[in-house]
Protein backbone atom coordinates (compact mmCIF):
# COMPACT_ATOMS: atom_id res chain seq x y z
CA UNK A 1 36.41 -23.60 26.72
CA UNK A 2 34.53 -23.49 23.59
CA UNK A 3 35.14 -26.20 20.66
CA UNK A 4 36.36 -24.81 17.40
CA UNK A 5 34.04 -25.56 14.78
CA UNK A 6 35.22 -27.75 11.86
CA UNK A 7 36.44 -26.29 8.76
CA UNK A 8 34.02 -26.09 6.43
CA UNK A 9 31.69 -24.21 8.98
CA UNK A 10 34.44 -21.89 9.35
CA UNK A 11 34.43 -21.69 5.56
CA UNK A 12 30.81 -20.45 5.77
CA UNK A 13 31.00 -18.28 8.33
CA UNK A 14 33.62 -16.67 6.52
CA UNK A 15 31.77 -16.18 3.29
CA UNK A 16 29.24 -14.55 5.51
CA UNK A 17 31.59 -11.45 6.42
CA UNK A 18 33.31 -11.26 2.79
CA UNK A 19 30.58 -11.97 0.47
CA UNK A 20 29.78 -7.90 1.72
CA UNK A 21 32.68 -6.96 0.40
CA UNK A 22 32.07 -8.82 -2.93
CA UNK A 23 28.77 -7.37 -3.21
CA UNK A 24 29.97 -4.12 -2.96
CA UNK A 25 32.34 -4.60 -5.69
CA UNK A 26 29.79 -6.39 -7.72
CA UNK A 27 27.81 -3.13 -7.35
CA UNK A 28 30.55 -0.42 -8.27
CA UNK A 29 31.29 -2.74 -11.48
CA UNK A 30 27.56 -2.56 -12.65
CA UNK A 31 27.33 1.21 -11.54
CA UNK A 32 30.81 1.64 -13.42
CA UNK A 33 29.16 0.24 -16.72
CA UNK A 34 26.32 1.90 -16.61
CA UNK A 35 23.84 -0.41 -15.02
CA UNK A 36 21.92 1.91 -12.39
CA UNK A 37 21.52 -0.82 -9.92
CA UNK A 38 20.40 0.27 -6.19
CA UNK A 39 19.92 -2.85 -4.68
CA UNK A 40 21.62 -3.55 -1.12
CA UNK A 41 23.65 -6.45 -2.33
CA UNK A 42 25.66 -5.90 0.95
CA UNK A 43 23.03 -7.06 2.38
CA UNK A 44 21.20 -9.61 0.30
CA UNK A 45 24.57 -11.72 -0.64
CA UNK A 46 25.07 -12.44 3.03
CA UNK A 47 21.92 -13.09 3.30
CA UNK A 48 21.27 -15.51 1.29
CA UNK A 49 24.48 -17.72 2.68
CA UNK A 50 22.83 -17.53 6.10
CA UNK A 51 19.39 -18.48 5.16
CA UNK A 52 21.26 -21.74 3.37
CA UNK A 53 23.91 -22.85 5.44
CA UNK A 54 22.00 -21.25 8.99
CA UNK A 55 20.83 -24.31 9.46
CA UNK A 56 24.19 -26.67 9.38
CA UNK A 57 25.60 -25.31 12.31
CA UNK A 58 25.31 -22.91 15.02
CA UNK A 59 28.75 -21.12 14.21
CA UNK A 60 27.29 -20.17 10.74
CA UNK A 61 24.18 -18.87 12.28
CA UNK A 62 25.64 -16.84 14.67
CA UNK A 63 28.59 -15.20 12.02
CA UNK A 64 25.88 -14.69 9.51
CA UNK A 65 23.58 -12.90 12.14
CA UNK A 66 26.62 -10.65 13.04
CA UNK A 67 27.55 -10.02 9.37
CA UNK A 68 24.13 -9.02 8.22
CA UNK A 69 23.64 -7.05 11.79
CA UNK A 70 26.68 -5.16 10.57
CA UNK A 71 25.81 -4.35 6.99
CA UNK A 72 22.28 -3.21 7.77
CA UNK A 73 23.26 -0.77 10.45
CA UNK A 74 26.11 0.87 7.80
CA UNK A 75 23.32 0.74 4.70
CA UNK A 76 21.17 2.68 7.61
CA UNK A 77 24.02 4.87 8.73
CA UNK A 78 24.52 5.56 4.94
CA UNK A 79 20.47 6.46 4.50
CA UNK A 80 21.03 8.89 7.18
CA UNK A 81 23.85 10.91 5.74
CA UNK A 82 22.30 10.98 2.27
CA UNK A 83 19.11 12.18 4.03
CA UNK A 84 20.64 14.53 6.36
CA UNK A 85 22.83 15.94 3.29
CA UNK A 86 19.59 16.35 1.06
CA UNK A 87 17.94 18.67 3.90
CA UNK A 88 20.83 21.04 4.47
CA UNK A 89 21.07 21.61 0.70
CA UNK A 90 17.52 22.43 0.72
CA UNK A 91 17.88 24.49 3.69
CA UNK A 92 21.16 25.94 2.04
CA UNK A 93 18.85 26.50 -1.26
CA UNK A 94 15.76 28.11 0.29
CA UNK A 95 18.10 30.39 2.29
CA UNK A 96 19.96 31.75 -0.66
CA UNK A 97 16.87 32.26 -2.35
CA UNK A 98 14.89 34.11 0.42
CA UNK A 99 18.30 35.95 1.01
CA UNK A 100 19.48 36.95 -2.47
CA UNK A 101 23.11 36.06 -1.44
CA UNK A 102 25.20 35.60 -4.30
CA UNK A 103 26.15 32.72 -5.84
CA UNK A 104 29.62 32.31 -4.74
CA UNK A 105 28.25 31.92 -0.87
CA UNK A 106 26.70 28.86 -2.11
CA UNK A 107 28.55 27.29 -4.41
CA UNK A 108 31.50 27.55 -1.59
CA UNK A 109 28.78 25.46 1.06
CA UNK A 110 27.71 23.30 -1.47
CA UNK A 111 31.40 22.60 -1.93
CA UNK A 112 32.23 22.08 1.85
CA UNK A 113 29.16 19.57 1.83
CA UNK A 114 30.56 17.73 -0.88
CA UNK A 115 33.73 17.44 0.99
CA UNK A 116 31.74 15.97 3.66
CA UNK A 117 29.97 13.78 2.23
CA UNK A 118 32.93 12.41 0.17
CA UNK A 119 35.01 12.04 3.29
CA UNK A 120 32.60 10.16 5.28
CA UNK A 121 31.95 7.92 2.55
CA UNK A 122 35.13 7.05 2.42
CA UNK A 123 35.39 6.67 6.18
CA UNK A 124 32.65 4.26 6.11
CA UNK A 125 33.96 2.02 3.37
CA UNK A 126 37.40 1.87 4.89
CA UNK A 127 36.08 1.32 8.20
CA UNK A 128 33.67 -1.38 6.61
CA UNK A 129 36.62 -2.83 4.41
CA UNK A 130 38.89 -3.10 7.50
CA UNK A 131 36.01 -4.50 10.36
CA UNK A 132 34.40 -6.67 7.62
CA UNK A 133 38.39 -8.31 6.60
CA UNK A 134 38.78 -8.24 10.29
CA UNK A 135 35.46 -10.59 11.46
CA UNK A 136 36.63 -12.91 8.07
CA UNK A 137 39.94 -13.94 9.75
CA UNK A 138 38.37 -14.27 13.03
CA UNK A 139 35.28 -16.64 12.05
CA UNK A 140 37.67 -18.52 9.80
CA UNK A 141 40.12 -18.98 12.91
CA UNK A 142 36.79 -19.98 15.14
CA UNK A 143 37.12 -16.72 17.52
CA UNK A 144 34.08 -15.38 18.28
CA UNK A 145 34.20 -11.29 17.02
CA UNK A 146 31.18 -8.57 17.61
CA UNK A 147 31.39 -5.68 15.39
CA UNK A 148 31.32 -1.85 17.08
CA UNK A 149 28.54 0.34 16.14
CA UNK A 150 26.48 -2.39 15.00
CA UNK A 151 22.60 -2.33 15.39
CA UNK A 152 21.62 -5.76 16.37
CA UNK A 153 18.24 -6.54 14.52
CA UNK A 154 18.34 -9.59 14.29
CA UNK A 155 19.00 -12.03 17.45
């Protein structure tokens, strides 16, 4: 059986899954007053607890691999949905213009797209707020805890 690492490695490896979360609130609070920022802080804030505390102990190395693993396949996942939503309005565009349908036609896809987009938004932030509370509790308690759907970059 594996021995449970001490506390304040637990600590750590904790910070590594929630400081995510805190970035991402850090991010809607800048966006909310204004401040344009697009900067991955989902990603950077984690990172920058593994690259210092990596090194202390092989619990922290391996949660912070995990936790970044995680937040760079959903800031991917999230590319691909903005891209993929970009080319069918496009293609929804050129279409209504080669077409001459009326502008009802597309205002009611445009709408549905929204929709879309909106929803799976908030399926990945839910799904990221539950997984990413989730791996927290489990480094804290010393289990070992892979997230699902997870690219894994880095090894």
């Amino acid at each position: 059986m594996r021995e449970k690492p001490k506390q304040q490695m637990r600590v750590w490896a904790m910070f590594c899954h929630s400081s995510a979360l805190l970035a991402w609130i850090l991010l809607f609070f800048l966006v909310f007053l204004g401040i344009p920022l697009y900067l991955p802080l989902n990603i950077l804030v984690p990172l920058l607890i593994w690259q210092f505390n990596k090194a202390k102990s092989p619990w922290i190395d391996f949660q912070g691999k995990e936790a970044l693993n995680f937040q760079i396949s959903l800031t991917l996942y999230t590319l691909a949905v903005i891209i993929i939503s970009l080319l069918v309005i496009l293609i929804i565009c050129a279409i209504a213009m080669t077409t001459n349908q009326g502008g009802n036609q597309v205002k009611m896809v445009l709408d549905s797209l929204i929709f879309v987009w909106f929803s799976l938004t908030a399926i990945m932030l839910l799904l990221q707020l539950f997984l990413v509370n989730f791996a927290a509790v489990k480094a804290y308690n010393g289990e070992y805890y892979r997230y699902p759907f997870t690219m894994r970059l880095l090894r």
